[in-house]
N, C-alpha and C. Protein backbone atom coordinates (compact mmCIF):
# COMPACT_ATOMS: atom_id res chain seq x y z
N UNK A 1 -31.70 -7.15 -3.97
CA UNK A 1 -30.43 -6.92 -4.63
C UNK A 1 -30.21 -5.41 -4.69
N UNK A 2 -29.26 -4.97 -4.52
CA UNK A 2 -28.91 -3.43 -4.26
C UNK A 2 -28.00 -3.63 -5.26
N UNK A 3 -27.94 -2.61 -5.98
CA UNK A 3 -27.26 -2.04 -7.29
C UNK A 3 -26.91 -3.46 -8.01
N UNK A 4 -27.35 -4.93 -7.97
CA UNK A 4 -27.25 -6.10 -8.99
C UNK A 4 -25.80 -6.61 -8.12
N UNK A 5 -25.74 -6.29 -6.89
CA UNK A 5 -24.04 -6.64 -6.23
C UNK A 5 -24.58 -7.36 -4.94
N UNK A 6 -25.58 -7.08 -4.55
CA UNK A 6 -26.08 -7.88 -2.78
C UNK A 6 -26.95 -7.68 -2.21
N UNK A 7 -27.52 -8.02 -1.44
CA UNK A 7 -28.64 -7.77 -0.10
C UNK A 7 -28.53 -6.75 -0.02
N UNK A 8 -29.55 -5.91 0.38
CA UNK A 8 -29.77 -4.55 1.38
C UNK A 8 -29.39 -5.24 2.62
N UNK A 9 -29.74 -7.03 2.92
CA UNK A 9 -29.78 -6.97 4.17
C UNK A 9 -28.16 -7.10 4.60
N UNK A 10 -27.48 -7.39 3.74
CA UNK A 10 -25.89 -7.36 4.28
C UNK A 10 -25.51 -5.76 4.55
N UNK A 11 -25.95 -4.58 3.68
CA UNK A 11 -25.74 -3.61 4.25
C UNK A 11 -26.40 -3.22 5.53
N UNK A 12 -27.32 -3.30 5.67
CA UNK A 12 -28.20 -3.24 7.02
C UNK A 12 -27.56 -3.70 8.41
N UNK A 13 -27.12 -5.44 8.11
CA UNK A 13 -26.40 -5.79 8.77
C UNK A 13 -25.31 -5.48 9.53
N UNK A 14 -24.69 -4.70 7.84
CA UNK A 14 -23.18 -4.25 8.26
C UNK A 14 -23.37 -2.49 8.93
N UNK A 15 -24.06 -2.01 8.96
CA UNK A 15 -24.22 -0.78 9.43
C UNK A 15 -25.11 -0.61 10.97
N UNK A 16 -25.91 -2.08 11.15
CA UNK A 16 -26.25 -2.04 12.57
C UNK A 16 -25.19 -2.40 13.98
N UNK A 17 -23.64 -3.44 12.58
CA UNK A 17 -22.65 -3.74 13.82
C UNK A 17 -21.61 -2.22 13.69
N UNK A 18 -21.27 -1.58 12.58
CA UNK A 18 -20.75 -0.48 12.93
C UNK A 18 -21.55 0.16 14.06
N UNK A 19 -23.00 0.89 13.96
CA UNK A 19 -23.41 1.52 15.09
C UNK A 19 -23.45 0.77 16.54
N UNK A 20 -22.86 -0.43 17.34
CA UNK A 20 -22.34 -0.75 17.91
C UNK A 20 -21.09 -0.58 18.14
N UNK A 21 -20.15 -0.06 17.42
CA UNK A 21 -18.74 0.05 17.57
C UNK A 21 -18.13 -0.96 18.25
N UNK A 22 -18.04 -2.07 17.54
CA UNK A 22 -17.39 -2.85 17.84
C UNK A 22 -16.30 -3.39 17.49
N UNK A 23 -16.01 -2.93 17.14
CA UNK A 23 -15.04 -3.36 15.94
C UNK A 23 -12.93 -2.44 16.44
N UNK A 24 -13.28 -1.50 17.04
CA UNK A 24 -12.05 -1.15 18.07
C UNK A 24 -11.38 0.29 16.88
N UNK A 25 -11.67 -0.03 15.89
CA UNK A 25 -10.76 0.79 14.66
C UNK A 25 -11.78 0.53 13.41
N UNK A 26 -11.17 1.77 12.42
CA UNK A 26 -11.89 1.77 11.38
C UNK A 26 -10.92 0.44 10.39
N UNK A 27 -9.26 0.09 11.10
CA UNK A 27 -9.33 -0.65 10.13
C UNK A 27 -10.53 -2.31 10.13
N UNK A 28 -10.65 -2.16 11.17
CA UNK A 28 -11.36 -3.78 12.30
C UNK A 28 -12.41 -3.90 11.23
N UNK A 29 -13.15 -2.01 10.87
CA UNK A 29 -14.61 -2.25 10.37
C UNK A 29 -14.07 -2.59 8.52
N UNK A 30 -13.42 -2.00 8.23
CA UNK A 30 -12.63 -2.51 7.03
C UNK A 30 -12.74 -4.14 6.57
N UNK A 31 -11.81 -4.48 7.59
CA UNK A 31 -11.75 -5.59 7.93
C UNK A 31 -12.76 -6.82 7.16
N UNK A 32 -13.97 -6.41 8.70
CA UNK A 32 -14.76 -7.53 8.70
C UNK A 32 -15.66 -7.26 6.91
N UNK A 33 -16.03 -5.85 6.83
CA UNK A 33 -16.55 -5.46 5.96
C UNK A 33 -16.10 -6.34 4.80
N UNK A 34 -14.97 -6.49 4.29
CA UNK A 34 -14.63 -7.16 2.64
C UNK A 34 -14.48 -8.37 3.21
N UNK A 35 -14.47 -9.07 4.31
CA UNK A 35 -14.28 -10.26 4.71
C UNK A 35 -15.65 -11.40 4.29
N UNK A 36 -16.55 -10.48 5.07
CA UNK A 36 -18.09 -11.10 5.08
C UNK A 36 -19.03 -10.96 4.11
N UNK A 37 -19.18 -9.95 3.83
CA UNK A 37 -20.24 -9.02 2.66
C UNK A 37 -19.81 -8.75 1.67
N UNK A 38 -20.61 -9.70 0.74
CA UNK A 38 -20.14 -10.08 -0.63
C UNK A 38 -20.17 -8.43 -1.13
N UNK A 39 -21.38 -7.46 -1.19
CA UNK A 39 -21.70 -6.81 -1.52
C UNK A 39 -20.70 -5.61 -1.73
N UNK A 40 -20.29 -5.78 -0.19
CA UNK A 40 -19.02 -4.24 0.42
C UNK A 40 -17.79 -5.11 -0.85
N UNK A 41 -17.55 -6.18 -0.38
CA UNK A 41 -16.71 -6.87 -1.34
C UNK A 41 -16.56 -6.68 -2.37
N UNK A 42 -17.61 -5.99 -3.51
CA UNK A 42 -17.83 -5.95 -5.22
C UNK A 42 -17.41 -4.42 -5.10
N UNK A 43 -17.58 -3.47 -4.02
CA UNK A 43 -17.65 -1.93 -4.45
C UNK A 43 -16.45 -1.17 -3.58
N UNK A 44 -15.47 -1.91 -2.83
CA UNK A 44 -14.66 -0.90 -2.63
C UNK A 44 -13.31 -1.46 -2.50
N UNK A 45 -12.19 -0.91 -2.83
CA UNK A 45 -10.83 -1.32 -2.91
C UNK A 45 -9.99 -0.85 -1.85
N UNK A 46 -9.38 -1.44 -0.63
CA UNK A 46 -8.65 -1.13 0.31
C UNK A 46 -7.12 -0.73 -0.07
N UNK A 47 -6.83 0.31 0.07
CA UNK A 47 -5.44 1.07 -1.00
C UNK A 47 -4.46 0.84 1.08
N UNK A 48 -3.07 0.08 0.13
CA UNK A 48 -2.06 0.55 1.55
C UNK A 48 -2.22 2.04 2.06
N UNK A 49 -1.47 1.93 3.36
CA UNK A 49 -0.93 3.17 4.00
C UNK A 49 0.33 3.70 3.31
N UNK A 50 0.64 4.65 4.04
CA UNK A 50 1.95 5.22 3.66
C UNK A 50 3.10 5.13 3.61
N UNK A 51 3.61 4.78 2.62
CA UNK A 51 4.82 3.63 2.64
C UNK A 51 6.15 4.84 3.40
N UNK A 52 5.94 6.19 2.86
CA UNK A 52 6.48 6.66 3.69
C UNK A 52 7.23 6.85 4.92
N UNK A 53 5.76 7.71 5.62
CA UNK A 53 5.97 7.24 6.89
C UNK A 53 6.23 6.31 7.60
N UNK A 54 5.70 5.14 7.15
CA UNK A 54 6.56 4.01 7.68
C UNK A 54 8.40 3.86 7.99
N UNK A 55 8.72 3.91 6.47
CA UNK A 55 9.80 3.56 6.11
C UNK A 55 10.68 4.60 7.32
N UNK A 56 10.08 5.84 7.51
CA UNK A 56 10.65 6.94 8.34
C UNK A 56 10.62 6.39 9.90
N UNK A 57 9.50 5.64 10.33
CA UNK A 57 8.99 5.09 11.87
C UNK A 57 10.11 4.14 11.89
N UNK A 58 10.75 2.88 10.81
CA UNK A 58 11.55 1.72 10.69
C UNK A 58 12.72 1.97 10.28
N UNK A 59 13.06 2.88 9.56
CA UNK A 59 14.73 2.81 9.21
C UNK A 59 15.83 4.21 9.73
N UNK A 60 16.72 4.03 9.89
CA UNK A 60 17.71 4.58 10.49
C UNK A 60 18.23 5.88 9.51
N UNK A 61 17.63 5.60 8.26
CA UNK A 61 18.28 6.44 7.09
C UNK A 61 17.69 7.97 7.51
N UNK A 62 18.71 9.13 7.61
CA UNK A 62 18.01 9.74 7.23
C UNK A 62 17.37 10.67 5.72
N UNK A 63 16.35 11.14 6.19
CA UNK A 63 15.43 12.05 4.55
C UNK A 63 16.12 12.89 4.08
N UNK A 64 16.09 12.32 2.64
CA UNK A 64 16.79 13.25 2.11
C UNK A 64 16.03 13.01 0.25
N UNK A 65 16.49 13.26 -0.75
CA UNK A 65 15.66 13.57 -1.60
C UNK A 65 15.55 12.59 -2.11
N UNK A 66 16.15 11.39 -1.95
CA UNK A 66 16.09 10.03 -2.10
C UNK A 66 15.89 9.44 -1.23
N UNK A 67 15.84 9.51 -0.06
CA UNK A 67 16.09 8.72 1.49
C UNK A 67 15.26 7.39 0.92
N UNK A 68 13.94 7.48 0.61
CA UNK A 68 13.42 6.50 0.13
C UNK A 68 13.83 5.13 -0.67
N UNK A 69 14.62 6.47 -1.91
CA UNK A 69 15.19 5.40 -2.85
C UNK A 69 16.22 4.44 -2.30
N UNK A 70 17.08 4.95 -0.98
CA UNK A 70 18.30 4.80 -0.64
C UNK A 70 17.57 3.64 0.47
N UNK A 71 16.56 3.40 0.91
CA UNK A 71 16.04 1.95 1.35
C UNK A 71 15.41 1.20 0.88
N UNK A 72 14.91 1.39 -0.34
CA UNK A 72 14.58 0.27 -1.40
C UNK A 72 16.12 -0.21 -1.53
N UNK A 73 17.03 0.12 -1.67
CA UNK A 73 18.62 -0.28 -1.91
C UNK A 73 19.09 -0.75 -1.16
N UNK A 74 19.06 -0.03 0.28
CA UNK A 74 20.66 -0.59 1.13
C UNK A 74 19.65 -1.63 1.97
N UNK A 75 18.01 -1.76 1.86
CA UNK A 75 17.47 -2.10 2.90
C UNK A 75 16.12 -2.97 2.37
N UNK A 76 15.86 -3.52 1.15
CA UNK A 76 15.19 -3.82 0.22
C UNK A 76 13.81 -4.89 1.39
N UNK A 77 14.46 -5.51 2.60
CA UNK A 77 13.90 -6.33 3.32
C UNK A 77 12.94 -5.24 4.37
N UNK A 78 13.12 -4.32 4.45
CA UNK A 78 12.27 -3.37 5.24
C UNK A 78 11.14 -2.73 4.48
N UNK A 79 10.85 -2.63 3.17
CA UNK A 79 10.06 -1.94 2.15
C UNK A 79 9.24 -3.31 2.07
N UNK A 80 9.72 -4.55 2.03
CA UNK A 80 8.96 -5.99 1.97
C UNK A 80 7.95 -6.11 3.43
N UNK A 81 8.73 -5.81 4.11
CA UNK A 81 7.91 -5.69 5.73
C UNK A 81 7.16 -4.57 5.60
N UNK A 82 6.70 -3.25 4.91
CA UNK A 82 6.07 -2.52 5.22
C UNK A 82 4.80 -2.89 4.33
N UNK A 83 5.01 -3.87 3.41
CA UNK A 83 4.21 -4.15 2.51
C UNK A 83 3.36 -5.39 2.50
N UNK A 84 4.30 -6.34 3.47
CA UNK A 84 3.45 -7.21 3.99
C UNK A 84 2.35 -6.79 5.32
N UNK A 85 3.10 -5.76 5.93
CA UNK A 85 2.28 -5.41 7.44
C UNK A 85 0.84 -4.75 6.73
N UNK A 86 0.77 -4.01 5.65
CA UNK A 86 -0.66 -3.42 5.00
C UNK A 86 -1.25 -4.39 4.40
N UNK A 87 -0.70 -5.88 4.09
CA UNK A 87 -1.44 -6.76 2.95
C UNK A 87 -2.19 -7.51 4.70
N UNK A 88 -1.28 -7.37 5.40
CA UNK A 88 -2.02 -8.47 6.65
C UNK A 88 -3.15 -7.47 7.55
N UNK A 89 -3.05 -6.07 7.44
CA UNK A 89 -3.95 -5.34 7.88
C UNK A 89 -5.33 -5.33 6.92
N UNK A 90 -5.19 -5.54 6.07
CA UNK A 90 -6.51 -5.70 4.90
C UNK A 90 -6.24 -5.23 3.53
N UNK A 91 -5.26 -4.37 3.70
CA UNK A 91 -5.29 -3.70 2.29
C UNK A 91 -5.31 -4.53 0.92
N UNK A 92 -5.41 -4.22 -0.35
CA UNK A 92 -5.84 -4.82 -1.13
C UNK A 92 -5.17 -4.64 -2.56
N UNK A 93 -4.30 -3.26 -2.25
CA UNK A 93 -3.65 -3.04 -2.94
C UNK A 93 -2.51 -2.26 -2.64
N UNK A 94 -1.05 -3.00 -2.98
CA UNK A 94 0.15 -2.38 -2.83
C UNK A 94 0.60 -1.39 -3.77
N UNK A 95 0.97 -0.43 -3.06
CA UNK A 95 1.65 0.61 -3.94
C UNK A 95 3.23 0.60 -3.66
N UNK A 96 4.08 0.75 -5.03
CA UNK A 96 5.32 0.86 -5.19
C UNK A 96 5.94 1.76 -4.95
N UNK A 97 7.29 1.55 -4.19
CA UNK A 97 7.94 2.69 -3.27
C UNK A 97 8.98 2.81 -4.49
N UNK A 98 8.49 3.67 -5.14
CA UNK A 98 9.19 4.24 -6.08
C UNK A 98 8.72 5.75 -6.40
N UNK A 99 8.26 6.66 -5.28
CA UNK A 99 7.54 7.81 -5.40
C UNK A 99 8.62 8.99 -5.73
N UNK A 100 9.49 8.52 -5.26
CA UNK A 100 10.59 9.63 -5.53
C UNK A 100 11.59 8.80 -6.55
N UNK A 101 11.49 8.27 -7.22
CA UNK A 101 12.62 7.72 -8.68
C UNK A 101 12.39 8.40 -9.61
N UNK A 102 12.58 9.60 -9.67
CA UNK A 102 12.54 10.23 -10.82
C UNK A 102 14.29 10.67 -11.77
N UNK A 103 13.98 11.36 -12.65
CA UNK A 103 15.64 11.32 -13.50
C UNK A 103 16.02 12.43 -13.07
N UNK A 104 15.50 13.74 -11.80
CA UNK A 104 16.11 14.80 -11.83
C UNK A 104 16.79 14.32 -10.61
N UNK A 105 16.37 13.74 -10.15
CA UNK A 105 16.83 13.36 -8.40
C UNK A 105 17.81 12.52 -8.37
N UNK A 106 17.70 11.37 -9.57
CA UNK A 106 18.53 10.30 -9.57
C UNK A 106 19.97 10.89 -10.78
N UNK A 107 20.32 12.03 -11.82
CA UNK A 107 20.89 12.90 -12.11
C UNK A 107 21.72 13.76 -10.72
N UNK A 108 20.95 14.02 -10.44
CA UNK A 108 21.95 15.23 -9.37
C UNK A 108 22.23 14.33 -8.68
N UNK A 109 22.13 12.93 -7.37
CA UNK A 109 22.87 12.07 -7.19
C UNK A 109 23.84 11.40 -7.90
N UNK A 110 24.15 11.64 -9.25
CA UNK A 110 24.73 10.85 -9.67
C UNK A 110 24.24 9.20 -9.97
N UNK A 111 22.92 8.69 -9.88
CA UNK A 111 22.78 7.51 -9.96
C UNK A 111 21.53 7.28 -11.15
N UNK A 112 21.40 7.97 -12.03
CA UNK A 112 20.32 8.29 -13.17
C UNK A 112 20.21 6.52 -14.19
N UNK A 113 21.81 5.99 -13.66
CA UNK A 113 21.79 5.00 -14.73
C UNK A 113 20.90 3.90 -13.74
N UNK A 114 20.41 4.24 -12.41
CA UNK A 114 19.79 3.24 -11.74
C UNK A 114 18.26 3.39 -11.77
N UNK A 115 18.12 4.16 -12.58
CA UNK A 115 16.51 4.20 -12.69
C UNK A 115 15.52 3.13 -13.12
N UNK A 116 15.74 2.40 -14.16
CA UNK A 116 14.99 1.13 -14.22
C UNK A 116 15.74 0.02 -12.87
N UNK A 117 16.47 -0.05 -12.55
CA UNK A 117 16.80 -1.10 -11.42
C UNK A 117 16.11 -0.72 -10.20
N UNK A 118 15.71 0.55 -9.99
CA UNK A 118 15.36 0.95 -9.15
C UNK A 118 13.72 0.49 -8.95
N UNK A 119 13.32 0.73 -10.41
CA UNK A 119 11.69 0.72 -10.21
C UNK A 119 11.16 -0.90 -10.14
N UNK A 120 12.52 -1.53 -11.38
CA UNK A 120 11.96 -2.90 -11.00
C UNK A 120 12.14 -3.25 -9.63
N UNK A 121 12.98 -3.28 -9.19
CA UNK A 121 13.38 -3.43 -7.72
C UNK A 121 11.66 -3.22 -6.68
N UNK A 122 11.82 -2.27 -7.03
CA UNK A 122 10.00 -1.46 -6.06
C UNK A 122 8.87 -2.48 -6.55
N UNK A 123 9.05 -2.91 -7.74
CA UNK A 123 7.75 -3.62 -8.15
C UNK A 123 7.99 -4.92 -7.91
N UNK A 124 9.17 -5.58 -7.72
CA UNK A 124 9.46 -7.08 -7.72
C UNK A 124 8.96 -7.04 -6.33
N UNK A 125 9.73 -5.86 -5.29
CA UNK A 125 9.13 -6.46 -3.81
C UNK A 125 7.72 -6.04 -3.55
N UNK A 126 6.74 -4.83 -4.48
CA UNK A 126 5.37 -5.25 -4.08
C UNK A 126 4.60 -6.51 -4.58
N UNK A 127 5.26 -7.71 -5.65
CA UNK A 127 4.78 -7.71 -6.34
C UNK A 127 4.86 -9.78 -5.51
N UNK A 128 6.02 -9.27 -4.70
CA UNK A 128 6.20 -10.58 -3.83
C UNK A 128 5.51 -10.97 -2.74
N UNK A 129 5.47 -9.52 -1.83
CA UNK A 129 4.16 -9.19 -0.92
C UNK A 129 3.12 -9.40 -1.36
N UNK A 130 2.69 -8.99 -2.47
CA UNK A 130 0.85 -9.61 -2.78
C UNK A 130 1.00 -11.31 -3.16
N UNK A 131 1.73 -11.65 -3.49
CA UNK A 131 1.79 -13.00 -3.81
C UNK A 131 1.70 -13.83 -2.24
N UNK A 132 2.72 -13.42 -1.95
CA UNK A 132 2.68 -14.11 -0.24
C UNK A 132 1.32 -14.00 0.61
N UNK A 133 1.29 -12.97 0.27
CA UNK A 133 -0.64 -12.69 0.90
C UNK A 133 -1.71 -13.16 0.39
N UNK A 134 -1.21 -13.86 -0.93
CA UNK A 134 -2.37 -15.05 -1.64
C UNK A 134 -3.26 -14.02 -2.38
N UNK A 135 -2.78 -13.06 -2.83
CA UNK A 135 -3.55 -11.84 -3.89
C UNK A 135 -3.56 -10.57 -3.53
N UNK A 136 -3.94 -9.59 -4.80
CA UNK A 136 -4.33 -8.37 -4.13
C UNK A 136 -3.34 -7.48 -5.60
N UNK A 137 -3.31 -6.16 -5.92
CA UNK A 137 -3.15 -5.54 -6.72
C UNK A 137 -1.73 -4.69 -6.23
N UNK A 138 -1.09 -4.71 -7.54
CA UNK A 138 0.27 -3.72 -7.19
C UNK A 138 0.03 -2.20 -8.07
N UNK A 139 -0.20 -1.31 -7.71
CA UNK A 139 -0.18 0.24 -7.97
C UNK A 139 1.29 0.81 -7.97
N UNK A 140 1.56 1.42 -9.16
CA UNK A 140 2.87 2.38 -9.63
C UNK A 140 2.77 3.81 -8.43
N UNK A 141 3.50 4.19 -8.06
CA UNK A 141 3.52 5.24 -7.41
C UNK A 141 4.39 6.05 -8.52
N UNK A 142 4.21 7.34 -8.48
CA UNK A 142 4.52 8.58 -9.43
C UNK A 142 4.42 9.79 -8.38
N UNK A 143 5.59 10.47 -7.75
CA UNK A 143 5.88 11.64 -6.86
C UNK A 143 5.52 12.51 -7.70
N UNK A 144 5.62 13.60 -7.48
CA UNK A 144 5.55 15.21 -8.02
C UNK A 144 6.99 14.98 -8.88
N UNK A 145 6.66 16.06 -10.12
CA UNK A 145 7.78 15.99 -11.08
C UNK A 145 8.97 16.72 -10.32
N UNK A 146 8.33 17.46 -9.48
CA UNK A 146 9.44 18.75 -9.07
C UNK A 146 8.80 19.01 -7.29
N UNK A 147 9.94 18.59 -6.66
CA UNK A 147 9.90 18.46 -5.47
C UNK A 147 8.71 17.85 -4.86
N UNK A 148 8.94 17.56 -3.79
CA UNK A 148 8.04 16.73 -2.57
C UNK A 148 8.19 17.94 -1.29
């Protein structure tokens, strides 16, 4: 028993098929890792990618100090797809695209009174994605108070 969580021999295991590289990607070794081994399973939490960049690779909008906020809104079904594509890659926990909802940003737009619609909005669709994926944790995202 290693630290009261598993086998040495599942780590052993799992570190003789990494040094094979088999696995194509670190997400593959991810992957199999929380899949198989109870052990890897008890000690580490797979956090999404960048909801960001994504949203920038998939939508037409362009960046701007909301761009974000402005596709949780006009585009609410594309923030659901970026969140299912990390729950089906392994991740384990969704984070809410609400990094830029803050009251100075949503003030100088003019849209300050959308600030709770906004965040529930971010949390209803991570919160639908982990459900659909049959589990997994939703994380608040919080931007910088003052610029990105």
């Amino acid at each position: 028993m290693l630290n009261g969580r598993g086998s040495g021999h599942e780590f052993r295991e799992l570190h003789n098929l990494v040094e094979k590289n088999e696995f194509g990607s670190w997400q593959g070794i991810c992957h199999l890792a929380v899949s198989r081994f109870s052990a890897v399973k008890q000690m580490i939490t797979i956090l999404d990618g960048g909801m960001g960049q994504e949203l920038i690779a998939r939508s037409a909008a362009q960046p701007t100090p909301l761009w974000a906020t402005k596709v949780l809104s006009d585009e609410p079904e594309l923030v659901r797809a970026v969140h299912d594509g990390f729950f089906a890659a392994g991740a384990m926990v969704a984070t809410t695209n609400s990094y830029a909802i803050h009251h100075e940003r949503l003030i100088a737009a003019g849209l300050d009174d959308l600030f709770e619609p906004f965040h529930r909005a971010a949390c209803e669709i991570a919160c639908a994605s982990r459900d659909a994926a049959g589990g997994g944790r939703v994380a608040g995202a919080i931007g910088p108070l003052i610029g990105s």
